[in-house]
C-alpha atoms as a PDB file:
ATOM      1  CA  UNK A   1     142.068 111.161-105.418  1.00  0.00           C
ATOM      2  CA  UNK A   2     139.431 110.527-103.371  1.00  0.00           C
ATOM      3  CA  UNK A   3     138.732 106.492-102.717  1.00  0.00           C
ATOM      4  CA  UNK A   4     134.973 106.789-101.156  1.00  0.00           C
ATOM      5  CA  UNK A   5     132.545 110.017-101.602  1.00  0.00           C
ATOM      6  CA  UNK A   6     129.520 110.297 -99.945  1.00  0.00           C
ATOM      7  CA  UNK A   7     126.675 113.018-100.607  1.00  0.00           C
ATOM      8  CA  UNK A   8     123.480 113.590 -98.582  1.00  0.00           C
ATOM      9  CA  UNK A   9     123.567 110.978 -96.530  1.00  0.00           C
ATOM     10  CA  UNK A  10     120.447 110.586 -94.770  1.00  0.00           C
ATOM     11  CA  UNK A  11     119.221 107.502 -92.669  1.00  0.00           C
ATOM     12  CA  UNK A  12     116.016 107.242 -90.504  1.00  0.00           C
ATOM     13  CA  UNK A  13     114.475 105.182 -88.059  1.00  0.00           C
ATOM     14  CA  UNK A  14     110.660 105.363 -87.565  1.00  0.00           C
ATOM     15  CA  UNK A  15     110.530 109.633 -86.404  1.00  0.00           C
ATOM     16  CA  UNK A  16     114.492 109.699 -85.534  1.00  0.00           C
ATOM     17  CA  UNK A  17     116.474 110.814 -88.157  1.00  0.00           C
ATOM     18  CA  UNK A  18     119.550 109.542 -86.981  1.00  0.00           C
ATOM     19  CA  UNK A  19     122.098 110.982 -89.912  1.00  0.00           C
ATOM     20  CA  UNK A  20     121.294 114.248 -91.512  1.00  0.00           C
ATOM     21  CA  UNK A  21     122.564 115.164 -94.606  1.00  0.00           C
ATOM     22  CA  UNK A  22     126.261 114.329 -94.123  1.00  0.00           C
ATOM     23  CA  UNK A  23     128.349 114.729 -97.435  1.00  0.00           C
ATOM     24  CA  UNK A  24     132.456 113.930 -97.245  1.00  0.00           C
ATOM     25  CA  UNK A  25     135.317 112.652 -99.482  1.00  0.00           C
ATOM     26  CA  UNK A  26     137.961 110.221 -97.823  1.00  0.00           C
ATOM     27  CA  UNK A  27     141.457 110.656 -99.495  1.00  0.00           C
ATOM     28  CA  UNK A  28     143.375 107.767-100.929  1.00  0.00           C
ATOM     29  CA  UNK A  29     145.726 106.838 -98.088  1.00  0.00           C
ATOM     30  CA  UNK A  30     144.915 109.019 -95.563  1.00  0.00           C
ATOM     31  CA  UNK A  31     143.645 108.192 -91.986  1.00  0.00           C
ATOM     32  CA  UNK A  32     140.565 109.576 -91.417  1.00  0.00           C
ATOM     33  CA  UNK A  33     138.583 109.924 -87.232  1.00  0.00           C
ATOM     34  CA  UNK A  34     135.267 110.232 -87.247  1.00  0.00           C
ATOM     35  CA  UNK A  35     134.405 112.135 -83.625  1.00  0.00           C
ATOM     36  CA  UNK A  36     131.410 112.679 -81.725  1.00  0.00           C
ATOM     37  CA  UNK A  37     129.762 111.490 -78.460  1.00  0.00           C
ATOM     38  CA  UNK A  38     127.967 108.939 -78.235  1.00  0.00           C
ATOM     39  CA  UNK A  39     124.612 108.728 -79.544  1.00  0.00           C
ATOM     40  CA  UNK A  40     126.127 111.289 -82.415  1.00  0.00           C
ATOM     41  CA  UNK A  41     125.215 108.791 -85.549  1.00  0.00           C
ATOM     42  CA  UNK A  42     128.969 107.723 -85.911  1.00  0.00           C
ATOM     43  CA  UNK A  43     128.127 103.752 -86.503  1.00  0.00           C
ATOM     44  CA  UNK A  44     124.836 104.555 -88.294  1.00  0.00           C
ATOM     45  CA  UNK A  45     127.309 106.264 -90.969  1.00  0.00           C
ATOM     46  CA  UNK A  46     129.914 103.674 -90.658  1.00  0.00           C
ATOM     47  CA  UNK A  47     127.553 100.767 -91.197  1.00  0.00           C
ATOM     48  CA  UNK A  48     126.213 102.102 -93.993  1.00  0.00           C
ATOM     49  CA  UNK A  49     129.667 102.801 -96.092  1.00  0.00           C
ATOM     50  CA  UNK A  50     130.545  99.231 -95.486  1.00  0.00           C
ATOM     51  CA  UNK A  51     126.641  98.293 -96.859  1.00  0.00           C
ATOM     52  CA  UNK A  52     125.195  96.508 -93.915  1.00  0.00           C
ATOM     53  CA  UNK A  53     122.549  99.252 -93.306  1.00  0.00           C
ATOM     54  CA  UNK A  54     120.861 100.775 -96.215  1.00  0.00           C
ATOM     55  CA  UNK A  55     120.872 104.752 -96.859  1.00  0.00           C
ATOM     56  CA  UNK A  56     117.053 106.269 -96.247  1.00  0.00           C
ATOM     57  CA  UNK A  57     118.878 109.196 -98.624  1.00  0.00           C
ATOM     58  CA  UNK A  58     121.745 109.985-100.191  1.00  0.00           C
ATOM     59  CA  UNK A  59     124.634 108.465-102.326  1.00  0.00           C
ATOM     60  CA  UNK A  60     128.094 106.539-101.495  1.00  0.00           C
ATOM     61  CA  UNK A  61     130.577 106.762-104.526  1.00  0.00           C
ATOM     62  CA  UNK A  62     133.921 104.785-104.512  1.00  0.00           C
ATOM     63  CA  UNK A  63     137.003 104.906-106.506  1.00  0.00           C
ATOM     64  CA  UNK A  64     135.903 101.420-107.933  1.00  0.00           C
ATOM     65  CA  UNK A  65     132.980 100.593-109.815  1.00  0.00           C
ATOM     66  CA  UNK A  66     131.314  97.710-108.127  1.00  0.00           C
ATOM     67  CA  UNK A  67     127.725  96.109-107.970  1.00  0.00           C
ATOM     68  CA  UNK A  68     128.842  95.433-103.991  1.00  0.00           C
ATOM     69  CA  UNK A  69     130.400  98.188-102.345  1.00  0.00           C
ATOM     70  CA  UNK A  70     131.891  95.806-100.126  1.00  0.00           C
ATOM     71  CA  UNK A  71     134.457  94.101-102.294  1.00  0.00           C
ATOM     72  CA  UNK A  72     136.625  97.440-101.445  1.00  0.00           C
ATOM     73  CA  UNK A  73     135.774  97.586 -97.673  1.00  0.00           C
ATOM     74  CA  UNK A  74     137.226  95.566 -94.899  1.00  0.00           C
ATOM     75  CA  UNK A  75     134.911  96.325 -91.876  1.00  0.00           C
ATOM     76  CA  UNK A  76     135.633  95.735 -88.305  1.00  0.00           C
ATOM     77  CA  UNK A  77     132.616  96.271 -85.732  1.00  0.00           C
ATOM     78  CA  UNK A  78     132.524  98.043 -82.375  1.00  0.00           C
ATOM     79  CA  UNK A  79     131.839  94.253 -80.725  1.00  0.00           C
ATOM     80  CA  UNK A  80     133.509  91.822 -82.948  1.00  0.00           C
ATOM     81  CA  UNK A  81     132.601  87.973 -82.966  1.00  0.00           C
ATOM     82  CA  UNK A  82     134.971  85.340 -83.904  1.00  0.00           C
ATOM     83  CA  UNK A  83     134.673  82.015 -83.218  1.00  0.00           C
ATOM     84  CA  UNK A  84     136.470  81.119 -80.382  1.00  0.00           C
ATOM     85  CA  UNK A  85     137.453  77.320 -80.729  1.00  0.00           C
ATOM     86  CA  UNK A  86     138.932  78.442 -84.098  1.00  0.00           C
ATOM     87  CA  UNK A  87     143.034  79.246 -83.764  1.00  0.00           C
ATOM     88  CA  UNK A  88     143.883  82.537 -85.137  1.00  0.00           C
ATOM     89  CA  UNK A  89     145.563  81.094 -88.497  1.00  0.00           C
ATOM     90  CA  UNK A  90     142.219  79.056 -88.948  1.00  0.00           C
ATOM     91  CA  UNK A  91     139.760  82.299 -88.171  1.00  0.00           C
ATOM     92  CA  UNK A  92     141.776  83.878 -90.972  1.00  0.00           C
ATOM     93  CA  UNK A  93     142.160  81.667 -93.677  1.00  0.00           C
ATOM     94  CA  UNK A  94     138.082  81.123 -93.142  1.00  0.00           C
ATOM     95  CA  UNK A  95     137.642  84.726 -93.689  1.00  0.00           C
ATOM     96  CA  UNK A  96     139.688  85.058 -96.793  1.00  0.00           C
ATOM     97  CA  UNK A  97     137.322  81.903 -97.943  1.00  0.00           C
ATOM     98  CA  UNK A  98     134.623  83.227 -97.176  1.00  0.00           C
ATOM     99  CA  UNK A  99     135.251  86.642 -99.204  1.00  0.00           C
ATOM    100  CA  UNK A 100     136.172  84.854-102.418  1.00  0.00           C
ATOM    101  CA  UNK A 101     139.540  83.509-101.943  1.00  0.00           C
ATOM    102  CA  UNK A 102     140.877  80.058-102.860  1.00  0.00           C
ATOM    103  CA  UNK A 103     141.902  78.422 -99.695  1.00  0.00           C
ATOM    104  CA  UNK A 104     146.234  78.399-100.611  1.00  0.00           C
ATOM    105  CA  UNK A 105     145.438  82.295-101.065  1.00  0.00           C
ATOM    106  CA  UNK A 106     143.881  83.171 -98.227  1.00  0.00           C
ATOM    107  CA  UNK A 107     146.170  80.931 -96.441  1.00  0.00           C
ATOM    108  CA  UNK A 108     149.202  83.429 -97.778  1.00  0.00           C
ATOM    109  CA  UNK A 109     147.719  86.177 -97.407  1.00  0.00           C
ATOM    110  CA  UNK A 110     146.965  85.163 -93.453  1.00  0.00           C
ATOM    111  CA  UNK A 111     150.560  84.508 -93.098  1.00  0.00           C
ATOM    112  CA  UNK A 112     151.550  87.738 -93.982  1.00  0.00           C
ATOM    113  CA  UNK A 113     148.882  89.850 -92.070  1.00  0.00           C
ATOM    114  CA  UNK A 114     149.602  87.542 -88.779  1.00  0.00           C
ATOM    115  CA  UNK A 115     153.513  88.767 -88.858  1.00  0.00           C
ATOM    116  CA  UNK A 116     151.835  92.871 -89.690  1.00  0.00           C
ATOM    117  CA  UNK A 117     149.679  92.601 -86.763  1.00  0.00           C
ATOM    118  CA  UNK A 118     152.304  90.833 -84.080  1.00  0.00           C
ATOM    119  CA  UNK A 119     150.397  87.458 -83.586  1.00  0.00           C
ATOM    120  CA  UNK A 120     153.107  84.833 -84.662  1.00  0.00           C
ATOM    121  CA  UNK A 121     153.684  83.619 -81.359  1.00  0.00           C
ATOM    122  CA  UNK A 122     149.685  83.240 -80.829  1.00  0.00           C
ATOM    123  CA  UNK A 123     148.584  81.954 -84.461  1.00  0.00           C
ATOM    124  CA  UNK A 124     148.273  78.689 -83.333  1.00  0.00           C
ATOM    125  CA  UNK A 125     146.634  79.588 -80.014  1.00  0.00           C
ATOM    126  CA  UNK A 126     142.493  79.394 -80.143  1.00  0.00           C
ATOM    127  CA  UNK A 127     140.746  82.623 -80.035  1.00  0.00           C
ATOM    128  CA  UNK A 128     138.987  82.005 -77.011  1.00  0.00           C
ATOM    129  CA  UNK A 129     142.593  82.235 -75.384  1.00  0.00           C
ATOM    130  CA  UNK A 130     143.398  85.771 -76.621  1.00  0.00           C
ATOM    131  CA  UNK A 131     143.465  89.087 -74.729  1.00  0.00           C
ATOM    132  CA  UNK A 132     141.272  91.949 -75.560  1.00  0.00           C
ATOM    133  CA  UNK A 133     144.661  93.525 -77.828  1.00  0.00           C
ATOM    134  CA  UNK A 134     145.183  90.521 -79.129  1.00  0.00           C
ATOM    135  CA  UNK A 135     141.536  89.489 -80.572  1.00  0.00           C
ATOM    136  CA  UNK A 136     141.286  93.239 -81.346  1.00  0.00           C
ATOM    137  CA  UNK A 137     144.450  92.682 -83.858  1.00  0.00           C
ATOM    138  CA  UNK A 138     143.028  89.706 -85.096  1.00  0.00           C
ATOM    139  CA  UNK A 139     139.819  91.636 -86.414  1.00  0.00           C
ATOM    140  CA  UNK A 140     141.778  93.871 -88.121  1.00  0.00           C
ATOM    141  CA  UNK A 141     143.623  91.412 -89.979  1.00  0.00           C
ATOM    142  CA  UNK A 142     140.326  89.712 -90.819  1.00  0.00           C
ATOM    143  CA  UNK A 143     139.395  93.436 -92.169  1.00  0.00           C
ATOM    144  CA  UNK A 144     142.218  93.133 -94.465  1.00  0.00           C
ATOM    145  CA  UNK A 145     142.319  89.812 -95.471  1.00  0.00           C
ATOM    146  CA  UNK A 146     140.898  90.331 -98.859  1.00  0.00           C
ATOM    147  CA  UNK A 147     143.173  93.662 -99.459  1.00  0.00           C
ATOM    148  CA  UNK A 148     140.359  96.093 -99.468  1.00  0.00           C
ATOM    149  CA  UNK A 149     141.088  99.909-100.465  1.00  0.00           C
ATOM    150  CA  UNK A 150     139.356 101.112 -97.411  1.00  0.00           C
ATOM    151  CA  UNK A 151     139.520  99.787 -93.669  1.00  0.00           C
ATOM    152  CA  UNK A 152     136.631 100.825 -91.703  1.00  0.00           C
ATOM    153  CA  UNK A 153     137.099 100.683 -87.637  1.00  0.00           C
ATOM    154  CA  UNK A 154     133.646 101.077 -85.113  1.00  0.00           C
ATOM    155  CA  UNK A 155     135.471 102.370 -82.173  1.00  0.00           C
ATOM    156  CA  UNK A 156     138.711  99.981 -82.216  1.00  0.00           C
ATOM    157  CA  UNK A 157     140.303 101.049 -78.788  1.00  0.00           C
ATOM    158  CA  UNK A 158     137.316 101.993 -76.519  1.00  0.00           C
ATOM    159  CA  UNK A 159     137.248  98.313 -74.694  1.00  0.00           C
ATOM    160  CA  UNK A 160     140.451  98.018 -74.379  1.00  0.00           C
ATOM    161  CA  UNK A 161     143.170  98.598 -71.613  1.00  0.00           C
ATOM    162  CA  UNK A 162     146.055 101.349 -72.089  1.00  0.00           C
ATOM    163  CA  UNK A 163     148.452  98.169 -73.129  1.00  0.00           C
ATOM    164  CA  UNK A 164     145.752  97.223 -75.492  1.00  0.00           C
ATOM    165  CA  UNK A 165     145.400 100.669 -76.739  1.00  0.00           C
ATOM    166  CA  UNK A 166     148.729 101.591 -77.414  1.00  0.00           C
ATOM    167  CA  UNK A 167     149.087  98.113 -79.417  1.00  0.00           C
ATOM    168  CA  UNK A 168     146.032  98.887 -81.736  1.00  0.00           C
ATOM    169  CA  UNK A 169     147.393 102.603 -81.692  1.00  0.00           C
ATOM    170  CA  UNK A 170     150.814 101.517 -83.720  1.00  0.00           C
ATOM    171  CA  UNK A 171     149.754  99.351 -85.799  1.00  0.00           C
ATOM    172  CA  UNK A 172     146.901 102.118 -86.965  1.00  0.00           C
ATOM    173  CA  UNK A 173     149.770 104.060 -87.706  1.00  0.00           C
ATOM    174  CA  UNK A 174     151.931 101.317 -89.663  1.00  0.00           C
ATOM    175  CA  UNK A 175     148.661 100.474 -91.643  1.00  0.00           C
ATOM    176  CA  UNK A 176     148.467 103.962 -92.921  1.00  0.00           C
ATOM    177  CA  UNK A 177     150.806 103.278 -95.500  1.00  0.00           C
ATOM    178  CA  UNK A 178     149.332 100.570 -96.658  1.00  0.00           C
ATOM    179  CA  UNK A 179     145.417 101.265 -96.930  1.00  0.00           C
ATOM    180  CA  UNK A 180     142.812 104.124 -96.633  1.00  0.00           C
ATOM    181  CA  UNK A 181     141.578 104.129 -92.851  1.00  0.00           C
ATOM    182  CA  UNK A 182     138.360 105.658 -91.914  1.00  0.00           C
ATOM    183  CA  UNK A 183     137.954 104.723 -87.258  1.00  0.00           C
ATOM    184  CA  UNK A 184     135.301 106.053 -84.912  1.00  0.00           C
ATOM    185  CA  UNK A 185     136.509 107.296 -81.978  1.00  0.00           C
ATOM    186  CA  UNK A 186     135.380 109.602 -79.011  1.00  0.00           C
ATOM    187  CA  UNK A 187     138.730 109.585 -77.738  1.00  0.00           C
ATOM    188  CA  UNK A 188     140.449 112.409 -78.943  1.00  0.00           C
ATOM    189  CA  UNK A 189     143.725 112.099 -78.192  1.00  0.00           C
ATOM    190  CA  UNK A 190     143.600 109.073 -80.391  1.00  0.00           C
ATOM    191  CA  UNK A 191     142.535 110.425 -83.800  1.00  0.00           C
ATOM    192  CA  UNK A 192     145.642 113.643 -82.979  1.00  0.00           C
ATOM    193  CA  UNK A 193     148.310 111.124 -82.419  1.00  0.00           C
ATOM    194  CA  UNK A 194     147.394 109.025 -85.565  1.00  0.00           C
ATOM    195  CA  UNK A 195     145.184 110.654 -88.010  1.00  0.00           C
ATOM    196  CA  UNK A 196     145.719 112.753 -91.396  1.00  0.00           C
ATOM    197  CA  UNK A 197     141.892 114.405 -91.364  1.00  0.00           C
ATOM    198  CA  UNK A 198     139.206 114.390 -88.865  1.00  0.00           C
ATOM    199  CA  UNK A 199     135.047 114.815 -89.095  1.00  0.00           C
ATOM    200  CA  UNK A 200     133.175 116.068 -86.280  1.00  0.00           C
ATOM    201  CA  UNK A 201     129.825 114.808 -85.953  1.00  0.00           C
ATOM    202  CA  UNK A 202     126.769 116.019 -83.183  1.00  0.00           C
ATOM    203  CA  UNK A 203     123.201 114.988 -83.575  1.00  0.00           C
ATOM    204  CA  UNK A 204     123.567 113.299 -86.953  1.00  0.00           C
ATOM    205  CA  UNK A 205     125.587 116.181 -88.275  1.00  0.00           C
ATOM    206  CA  UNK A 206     128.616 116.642 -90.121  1.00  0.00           C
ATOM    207  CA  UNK A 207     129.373 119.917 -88.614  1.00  0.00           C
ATOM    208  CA  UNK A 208     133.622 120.643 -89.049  1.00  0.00           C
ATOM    209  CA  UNK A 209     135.730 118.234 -91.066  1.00  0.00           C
ATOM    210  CA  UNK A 210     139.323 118.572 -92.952  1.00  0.00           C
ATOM    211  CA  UNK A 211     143.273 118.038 -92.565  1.00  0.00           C
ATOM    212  CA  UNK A 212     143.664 117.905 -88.799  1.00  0.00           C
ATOM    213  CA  UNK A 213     145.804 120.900 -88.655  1.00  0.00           C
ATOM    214  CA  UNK A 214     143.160 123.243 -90.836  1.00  0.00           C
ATOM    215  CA  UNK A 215     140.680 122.226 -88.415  1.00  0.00           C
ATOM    216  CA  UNK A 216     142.700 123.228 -85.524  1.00  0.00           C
ATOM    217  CA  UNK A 217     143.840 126.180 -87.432  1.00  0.00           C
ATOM    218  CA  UNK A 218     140.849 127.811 -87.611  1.00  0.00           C
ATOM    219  CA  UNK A 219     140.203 127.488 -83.718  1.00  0.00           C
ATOM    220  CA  UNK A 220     143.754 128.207 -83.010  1.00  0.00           C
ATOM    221  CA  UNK A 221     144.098 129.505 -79.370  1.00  0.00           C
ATOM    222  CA  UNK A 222     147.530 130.263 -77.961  1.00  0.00           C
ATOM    223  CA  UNK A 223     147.790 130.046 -74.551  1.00  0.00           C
ATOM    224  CA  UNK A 224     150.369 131.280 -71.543  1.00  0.00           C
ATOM    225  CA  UNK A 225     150.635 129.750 -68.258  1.00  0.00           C
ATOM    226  CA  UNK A 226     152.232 131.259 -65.121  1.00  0.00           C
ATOM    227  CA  UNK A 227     152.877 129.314 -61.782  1.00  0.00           C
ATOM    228  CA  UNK A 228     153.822 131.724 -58.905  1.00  0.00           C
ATOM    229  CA  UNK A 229     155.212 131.389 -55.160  1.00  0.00           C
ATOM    230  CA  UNK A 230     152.029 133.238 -54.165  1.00  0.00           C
ATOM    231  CA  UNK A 231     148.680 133.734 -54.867  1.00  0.00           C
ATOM    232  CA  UNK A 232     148.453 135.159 -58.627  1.00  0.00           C
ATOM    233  CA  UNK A 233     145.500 137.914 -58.007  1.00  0.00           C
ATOM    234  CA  UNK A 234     148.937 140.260 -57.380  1.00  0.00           C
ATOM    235  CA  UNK A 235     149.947 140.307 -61.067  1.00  0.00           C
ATOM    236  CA  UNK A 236     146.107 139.928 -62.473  1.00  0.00           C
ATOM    237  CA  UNK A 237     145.422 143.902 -62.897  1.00  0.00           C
ATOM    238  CA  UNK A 238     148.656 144.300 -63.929  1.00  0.00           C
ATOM    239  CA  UNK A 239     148.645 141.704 -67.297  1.00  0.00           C
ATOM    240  CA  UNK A 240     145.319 142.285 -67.434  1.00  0.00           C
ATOM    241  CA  UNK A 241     146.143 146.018 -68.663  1.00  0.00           C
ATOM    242  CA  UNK A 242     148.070 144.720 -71.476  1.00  0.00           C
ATOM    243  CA  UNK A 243     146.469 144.736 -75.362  1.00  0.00           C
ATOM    244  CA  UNK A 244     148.019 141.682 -76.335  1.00  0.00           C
ATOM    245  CA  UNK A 245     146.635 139.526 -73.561  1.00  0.00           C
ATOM    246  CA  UNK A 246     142.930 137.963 -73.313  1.00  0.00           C
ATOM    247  CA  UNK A 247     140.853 136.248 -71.795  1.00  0.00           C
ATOM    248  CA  UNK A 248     142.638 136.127 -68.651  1.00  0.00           C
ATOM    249  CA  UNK A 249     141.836 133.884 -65.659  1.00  0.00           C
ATOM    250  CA  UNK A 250     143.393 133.595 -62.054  1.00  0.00           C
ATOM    251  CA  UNK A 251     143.165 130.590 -60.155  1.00  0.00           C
ATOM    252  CA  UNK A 252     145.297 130.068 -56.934  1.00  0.00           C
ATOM    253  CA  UNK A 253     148.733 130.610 -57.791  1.00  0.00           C
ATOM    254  CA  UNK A 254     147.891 129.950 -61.568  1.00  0.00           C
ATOM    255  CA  UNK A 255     147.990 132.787 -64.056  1.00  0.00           C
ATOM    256  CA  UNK A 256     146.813 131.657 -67.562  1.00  0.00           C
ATOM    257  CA  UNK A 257     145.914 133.582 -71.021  1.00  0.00           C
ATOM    258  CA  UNK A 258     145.564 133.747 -74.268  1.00  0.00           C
ATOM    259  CA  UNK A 259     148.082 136.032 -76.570  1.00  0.00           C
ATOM    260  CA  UNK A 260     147.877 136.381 -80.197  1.00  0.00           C
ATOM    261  CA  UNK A 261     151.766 135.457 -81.320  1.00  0.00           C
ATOM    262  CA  UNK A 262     153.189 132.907 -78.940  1.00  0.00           C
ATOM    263  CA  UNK A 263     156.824 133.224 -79.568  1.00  0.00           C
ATOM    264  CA  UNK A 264     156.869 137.823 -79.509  1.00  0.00           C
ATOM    265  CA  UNK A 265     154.395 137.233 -76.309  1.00  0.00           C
ATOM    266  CA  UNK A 266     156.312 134.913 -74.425  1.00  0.00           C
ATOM    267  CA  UNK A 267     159.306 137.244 -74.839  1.00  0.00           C
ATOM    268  CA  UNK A 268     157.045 139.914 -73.807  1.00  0.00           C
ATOM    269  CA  UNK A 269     156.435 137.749 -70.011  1.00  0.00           C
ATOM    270  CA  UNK A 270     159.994 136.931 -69.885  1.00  0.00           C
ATOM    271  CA  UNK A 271     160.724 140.519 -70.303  1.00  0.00           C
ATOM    272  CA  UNK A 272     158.134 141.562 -67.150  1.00  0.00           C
ATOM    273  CA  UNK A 273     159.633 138.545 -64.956  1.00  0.00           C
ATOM    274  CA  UNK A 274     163.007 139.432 -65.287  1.00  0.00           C
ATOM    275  CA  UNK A 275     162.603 143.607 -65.043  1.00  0.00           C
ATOM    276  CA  UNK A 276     160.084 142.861 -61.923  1.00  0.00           C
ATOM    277  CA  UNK A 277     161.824 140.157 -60.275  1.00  0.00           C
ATOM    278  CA  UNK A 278     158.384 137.485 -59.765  1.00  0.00           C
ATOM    279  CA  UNK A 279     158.814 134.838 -58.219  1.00  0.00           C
ATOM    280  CA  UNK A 280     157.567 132.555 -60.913  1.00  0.00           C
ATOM    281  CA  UNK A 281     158.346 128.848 -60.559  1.00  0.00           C
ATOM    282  CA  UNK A 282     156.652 127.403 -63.769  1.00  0.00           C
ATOM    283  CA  UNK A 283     155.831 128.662 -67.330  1.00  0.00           C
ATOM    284  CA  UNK A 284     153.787 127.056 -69.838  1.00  0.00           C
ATOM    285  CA  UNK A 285     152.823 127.886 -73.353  1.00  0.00           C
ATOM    286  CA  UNK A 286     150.621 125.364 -75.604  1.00  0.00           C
ATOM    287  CA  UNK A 287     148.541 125.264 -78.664  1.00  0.00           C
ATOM    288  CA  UNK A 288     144.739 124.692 -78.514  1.00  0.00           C
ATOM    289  CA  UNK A 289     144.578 120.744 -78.391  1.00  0.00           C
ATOM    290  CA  UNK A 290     142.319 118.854 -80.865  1.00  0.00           C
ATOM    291  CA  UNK A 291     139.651 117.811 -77.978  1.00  0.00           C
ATOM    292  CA  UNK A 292     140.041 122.045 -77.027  1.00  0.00           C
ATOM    293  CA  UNK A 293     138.981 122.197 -80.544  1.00  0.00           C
ATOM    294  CA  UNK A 294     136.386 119.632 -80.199  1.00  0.00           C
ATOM    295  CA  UNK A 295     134.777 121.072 -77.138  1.00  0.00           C
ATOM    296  CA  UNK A 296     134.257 124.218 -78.904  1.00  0.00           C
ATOM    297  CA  UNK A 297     132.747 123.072 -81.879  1.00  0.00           C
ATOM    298  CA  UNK A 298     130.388 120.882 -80.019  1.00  0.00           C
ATOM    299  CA  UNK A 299     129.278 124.379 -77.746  1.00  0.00           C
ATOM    300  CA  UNK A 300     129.001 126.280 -80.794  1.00  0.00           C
END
């Protein structure tokens, strides 16, 4: 079941249309990345599923009828405020009051989400005294503090340090179970460590989108890497000669192609190393990576 579905989506400012026609479903409990560079539309789109900028076209459809679309969304900017004099435990309990909770609720509810997101040993500590991981934790427990159905994340990890990152990073993952995530990112390797489904946006356009591994499926590239002693021009005309390789490229004493079935190819090279006797000192074989993916979408 899907928990948000949006169709057409279109929003313009004065002559820029800045989001074109984007139409996607967001599946009950997955995690969801929204990628593209900067300037692609990414919080446009995100600010208008959690109803702080209205749609110039289009329609957002959630799993709940509601007059206000954003009794189901916890939202979490790119730049988050919070007021700093405030401790942690007081910033959330005011934000469960302020979303319709009685004060002993919210005040529960804050409890719980300080111990989910690691801050019991800095609840009592004002804001203004947090790190960057630390304040970034506290927004998301804000987002969550009225148990929405859908957590929406404006870039969560881009200001932070790789501490900071990896914090925010885990407790993505641990929150997966518990809500529907939809993040913004333009760090790849981000949305593959973490994410169920991706969407690829450029220029305001929803160009690829699906279950991470379809999407990488259908650009799959399988790639061989050789290291030799020597300079690797020797053994270029000679794999170059063979059907099963492409798209072959020499560089020093790197050797690197693509082949069409990793595990028969790669027996196929350890074959020709052993019968030939080079002097090869490394060997590599991969997948095509999610940002490989990416950057070949984007060149289309």
């Amino acid at each position: 079941m899907n928990v948000l579905e949006v169709a057409y989506l279109e929003k313009r400012y004065r002559e820029k249309l800045a989001v074109k026609n984007v139409s996607f479903g967001l599946k009950e409990g997955a995690c969801t990345a929204l990628l593209g560079p900067n300037g692609a539309g990414k919080t446009t789109i995100l600010k208008m599923l959690a109803g702080i900028v209205r749609p110039t076209r289009g329609s957002i459809h959630t799993a709940v009828p509601s007059e206000d679309i954003r009794e189901m969304i916890g939202y979490l900017p790119q730049y988050p405020a919070f007021f700093e004099w405030m401790t942690g435990m007081e910033f959330l309990i005011f934000s469960g009051e302020i979303s319709g909770m009685a004060k002993g609720d919210s005040r529960k509810q804050a409890e719980e989400l300080i111990a989910m997101v690691g801050l019991q040993e800095g609840k009592d500590r004002k804001v203004g005294q947090y790190s960057g991981g630390m304040k970034q934790r506290l927004g998301i427990a804000q987002a969550l503090i009225h148990k929405p159905l859908l957590l929406i994340l404006d870039e969560p990890v881009s200001a932070l340090d790789p501490f900071g990152r990896r914090e925010v990073l885990e407790l993505l993952k641990s929150l997966n179970k518990e809500t529907t995530i939809l993040f913004s990112t333009h760090i790849l390797n981000d949305a593959e460590q973490i994410c169920d489904e991706v969407l690829f946006l450029h220029d305001g356009e929803l160009i690829e989108g699906g279950p991470i591994e379809e999407v990488k499926a259908r650009y799959n590239r399988l790639k061989i890497k050789l290291h030799f002693d020597e300079d690797s021009k020797k053994f270029f005309g000679f794999l170059k000669e063979k059907e099963w390789i492409h798209n072959i490229i020499s560089d020093g004493k790197q050797l690197s192609f693509e082949v069409s079935d990793l595990e028969r190819d790669r027996s196929r090279i350890f074959s020709c190393i052993s019968e030939y006797g080079w002097d090869v000192t490394k060997f590599e074989s991969s997948q095509q990576s999610l940002e490989e993916v990416f950057m070949e979408v984007m060149n289309r």
